[in-house]
N, C-alpha and C. Protein backbone atom coordinates (compact mmCIF):
# COMPACT_ATOMS: atom_id res chain seq x y z
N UNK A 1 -2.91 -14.03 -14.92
CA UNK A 1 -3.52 -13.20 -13.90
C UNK A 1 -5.04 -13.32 -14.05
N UNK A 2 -5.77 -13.51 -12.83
CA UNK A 2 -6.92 -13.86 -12.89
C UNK A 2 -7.87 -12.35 -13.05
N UNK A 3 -9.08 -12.59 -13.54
CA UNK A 3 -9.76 -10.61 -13.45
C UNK A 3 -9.85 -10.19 -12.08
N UNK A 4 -10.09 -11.00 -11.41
CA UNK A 4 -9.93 -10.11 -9.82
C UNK A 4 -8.40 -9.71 -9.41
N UNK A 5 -7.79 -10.58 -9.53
CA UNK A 5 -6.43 -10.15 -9.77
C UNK A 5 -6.07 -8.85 -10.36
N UNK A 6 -6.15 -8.66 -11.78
CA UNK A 6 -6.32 -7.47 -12.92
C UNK A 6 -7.25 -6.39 -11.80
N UNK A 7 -7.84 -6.57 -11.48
CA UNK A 7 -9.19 -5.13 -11.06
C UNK A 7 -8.42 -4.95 -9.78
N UNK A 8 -7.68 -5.64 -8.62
CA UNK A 8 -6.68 -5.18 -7.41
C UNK A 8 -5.70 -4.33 -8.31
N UNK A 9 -4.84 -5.11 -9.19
CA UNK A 9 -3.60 -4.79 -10.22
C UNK A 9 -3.97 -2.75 -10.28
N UNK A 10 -5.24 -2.57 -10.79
CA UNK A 10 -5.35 -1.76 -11.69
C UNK A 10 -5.93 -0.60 -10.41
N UNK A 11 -6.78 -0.79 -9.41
CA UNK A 11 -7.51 0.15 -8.22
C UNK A 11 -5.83 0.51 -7.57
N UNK A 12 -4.68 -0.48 -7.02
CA UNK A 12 -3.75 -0.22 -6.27
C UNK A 12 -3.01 0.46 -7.48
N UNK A 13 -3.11 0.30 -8.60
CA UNK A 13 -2.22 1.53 -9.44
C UNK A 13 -2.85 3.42 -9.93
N UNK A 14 -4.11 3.19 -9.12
CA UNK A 14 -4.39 4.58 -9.05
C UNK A 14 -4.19 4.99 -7.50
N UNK A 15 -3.75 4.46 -6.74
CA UNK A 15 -2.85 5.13 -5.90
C UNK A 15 -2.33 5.66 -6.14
N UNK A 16 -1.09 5.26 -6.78
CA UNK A 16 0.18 5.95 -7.60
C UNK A 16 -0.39 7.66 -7.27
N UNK A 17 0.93 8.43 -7.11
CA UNK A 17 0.87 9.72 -7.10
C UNK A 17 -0.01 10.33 -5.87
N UNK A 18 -0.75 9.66 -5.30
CA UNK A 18 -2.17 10.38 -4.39
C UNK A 18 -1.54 10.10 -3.09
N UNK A 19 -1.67 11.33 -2.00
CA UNK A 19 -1.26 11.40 -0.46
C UNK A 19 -2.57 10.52 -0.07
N UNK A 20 -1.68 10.16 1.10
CA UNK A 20 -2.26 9.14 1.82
C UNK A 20 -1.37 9.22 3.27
N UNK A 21 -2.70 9.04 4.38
CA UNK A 21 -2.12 8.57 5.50
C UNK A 21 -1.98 7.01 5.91
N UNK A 22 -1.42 6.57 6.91
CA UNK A 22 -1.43 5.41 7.06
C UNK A 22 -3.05 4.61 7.04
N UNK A 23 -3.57 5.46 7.77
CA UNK A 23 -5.18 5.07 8.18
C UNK A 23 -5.84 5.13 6.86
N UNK A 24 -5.72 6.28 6.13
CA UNK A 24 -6.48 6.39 4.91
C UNK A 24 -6.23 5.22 3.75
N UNK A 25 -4.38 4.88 4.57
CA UNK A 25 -4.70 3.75 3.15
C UNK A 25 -4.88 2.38 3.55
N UNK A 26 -4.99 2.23 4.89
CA UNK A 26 -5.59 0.70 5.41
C UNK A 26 -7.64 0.86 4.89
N UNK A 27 -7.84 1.79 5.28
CA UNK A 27 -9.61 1.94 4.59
C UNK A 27 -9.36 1.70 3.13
N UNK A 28 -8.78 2.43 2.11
CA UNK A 28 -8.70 2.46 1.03
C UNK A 28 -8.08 0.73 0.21
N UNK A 29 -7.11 0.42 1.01
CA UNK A 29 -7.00 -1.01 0.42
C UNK A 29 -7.46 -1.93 1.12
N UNK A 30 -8.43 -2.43 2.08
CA UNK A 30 -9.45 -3.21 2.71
C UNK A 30 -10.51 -3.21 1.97
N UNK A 31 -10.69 -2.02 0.94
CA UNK A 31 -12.06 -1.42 -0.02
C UNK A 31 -11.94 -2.66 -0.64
N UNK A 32 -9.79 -2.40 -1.21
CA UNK A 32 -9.96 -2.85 -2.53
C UNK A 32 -9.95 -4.35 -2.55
N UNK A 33 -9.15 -4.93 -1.69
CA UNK A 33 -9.06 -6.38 -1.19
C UNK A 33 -9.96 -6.87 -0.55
N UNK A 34 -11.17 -6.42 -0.51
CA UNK A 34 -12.27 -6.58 0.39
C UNK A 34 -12.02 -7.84 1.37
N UNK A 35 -11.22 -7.08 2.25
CA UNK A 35 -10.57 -7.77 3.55
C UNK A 35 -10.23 -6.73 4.38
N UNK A 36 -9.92 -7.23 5.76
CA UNK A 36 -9.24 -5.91 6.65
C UNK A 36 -7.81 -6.05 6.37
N UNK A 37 -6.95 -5.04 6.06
CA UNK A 37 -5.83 -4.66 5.59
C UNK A 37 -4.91 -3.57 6.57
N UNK A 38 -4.03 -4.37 6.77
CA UNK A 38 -3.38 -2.79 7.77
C UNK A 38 -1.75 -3.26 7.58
N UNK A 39 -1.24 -1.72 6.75
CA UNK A 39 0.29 -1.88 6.33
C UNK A 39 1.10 -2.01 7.23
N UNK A 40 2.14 -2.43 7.29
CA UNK A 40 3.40 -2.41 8.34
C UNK A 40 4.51 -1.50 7.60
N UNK A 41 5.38 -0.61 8.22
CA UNK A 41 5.92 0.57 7.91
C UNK A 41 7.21 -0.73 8.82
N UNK A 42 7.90 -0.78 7.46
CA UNK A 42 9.59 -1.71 7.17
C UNK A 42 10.55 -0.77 6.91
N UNK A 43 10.04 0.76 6.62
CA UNK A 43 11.48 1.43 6.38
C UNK A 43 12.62 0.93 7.16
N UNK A 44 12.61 0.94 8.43
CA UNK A 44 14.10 0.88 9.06
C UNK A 44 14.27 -0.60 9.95
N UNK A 45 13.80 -1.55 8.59
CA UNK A 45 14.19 -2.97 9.20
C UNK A 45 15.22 -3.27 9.45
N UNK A 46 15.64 -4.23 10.50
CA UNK A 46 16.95 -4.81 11.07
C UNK A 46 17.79 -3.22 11.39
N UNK A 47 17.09 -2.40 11.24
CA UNK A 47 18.10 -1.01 11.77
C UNK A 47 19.03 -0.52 10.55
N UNK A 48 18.71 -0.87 9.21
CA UNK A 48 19.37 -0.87 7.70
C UNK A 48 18.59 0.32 6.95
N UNK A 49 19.33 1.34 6.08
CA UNK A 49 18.34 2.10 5.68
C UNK A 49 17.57 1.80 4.75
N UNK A 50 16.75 2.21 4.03
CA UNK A 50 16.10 1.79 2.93
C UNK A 50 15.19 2.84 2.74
N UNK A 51 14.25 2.80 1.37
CA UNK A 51 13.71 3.60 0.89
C UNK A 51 12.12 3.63 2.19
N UNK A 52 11.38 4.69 1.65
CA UNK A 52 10.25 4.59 2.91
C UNK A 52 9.24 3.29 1.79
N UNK A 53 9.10 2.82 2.99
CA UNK A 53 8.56 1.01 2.57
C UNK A 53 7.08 0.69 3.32
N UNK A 54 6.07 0.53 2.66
CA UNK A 54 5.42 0.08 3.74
C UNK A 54 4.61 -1.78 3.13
N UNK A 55 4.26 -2.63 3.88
CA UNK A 55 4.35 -4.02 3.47
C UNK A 55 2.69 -4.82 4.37
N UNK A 56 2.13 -5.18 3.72
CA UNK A 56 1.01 -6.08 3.58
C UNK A 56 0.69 -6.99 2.99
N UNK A 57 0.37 -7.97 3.48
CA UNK A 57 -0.51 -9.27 2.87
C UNK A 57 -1.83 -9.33 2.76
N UNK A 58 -1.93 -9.84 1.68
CA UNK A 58 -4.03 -10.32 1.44
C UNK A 58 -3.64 -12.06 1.48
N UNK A 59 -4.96 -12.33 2.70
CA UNK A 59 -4.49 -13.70 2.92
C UNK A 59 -6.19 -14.27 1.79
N UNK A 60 -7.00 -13.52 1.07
CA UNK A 60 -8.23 -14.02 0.64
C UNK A 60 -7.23 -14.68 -0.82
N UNK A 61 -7.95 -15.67 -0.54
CA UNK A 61 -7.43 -16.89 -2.01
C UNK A 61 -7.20 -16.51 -2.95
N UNK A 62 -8.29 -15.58 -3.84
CA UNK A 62 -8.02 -15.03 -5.05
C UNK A 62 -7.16 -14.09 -5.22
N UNK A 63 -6.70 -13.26 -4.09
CA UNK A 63 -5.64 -12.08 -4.39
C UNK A 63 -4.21 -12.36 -3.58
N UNK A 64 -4.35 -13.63 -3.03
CA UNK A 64 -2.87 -13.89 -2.09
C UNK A 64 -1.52 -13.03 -2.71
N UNK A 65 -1.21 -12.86 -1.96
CA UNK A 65 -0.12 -12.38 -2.26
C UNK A 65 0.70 -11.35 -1.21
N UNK A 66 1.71 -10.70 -1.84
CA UNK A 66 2.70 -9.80 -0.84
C UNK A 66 3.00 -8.48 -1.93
N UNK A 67 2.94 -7.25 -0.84
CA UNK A 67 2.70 -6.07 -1.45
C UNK A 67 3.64 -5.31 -1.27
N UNK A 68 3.92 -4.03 -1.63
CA UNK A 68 4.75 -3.62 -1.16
C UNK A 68 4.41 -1.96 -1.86
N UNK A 69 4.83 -0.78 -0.76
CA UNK A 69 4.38 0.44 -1.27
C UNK A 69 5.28 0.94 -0.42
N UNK A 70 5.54 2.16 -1.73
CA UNK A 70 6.83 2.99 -1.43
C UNK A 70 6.26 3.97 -1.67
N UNK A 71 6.81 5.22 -0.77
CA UNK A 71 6.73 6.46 -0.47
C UNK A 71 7.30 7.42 -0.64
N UNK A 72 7.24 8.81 -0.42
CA UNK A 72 7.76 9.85 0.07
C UNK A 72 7.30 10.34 1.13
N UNK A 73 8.25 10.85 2.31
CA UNK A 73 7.26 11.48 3.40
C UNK A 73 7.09 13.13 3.13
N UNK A 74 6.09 13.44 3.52
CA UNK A 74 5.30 15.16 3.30
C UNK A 74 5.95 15.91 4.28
N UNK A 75 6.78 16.88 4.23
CA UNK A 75 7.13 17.53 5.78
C UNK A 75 5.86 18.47 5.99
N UNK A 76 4.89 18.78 5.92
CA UNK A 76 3.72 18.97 6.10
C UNK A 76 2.52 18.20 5.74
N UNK A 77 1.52 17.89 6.84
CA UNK A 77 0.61 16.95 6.86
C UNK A 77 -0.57 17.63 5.85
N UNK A 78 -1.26 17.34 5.18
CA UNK A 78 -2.45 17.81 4.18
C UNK A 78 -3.45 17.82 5.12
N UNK A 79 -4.60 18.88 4.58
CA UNK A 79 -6.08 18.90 5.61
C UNK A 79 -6.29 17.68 5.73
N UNK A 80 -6.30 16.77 5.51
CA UNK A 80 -7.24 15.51 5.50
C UNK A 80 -5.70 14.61 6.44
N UNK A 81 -4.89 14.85 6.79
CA UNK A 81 -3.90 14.14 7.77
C UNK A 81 -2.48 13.30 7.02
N UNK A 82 -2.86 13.89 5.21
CA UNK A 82 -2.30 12.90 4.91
C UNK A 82 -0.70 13.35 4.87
N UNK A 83 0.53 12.15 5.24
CA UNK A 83 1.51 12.64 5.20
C UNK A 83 2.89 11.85 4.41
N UNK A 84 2.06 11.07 3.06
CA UNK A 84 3.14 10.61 2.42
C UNK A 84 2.60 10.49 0.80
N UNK A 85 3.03 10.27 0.36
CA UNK A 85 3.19 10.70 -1.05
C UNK A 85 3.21 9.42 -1.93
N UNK A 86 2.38 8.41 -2.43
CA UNK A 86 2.87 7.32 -3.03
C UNK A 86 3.38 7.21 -4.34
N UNK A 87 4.56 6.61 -4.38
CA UNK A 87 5.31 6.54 -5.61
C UNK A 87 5.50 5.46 -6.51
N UNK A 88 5.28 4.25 -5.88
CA UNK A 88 5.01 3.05 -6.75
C UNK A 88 4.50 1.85 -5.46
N UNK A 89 3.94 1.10 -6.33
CA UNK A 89 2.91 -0.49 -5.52
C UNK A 89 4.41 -1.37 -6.48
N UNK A 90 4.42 -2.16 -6.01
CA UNK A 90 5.00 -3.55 -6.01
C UNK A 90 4.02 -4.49 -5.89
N UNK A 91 4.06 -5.68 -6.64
CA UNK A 91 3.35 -6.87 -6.03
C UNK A 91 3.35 -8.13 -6.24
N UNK A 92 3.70 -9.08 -5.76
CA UNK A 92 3.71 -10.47 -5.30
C UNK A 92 2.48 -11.86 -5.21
N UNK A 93 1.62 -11.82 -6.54
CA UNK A 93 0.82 -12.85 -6.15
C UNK A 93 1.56 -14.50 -6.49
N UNK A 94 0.90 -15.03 -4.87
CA UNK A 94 1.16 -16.12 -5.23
C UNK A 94 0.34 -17.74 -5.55
């Protein structure tokens, strides 16, 4: 693993635990991938259930790869809009 690699690795694992809206976390990981970043919400692919999923790529050379962030949803939204709960990053460099 390369150190830019390690320093994505380590910013997307203080997510962990912290609400987040969709918007808040396309700003927040565009920071970290210093790229524009915007998740796709896969929970209910092909119409199959699955856990709440949401899925992005970094196409910049040094951090390529495939992501993956899982949730909880908030049945109440937080002052700041946020309405899910992150529970673990996954990740895929290739």
């Amino acid at each position: 693993m390369t150190d830019n690699q390690l320093r994505v690795v380590t910013e997307l694992n203080k997510l962990v635990t912290t609400r987040q809206s969709i918007e808040s976390l396309n700003v927040k990981l565009s920071e970290i991938f210093k790229e524009s970043i915007k998740v796709e919400d896969c929970t209910n692919l092909d119409n199959e259930p699955s856990d709440y999923n949401l899925l992005f790529e970094s196409i910049t050379e040094e951090t390529y790869g495939f992501f993956d962030i899982y949730y909880l949803k908030m049945i109440n939204k937080g002052f700041d809009g946020a309405d899910m709960y992150i529970t673990e990053i996954a990740f895929q460099f290739e």
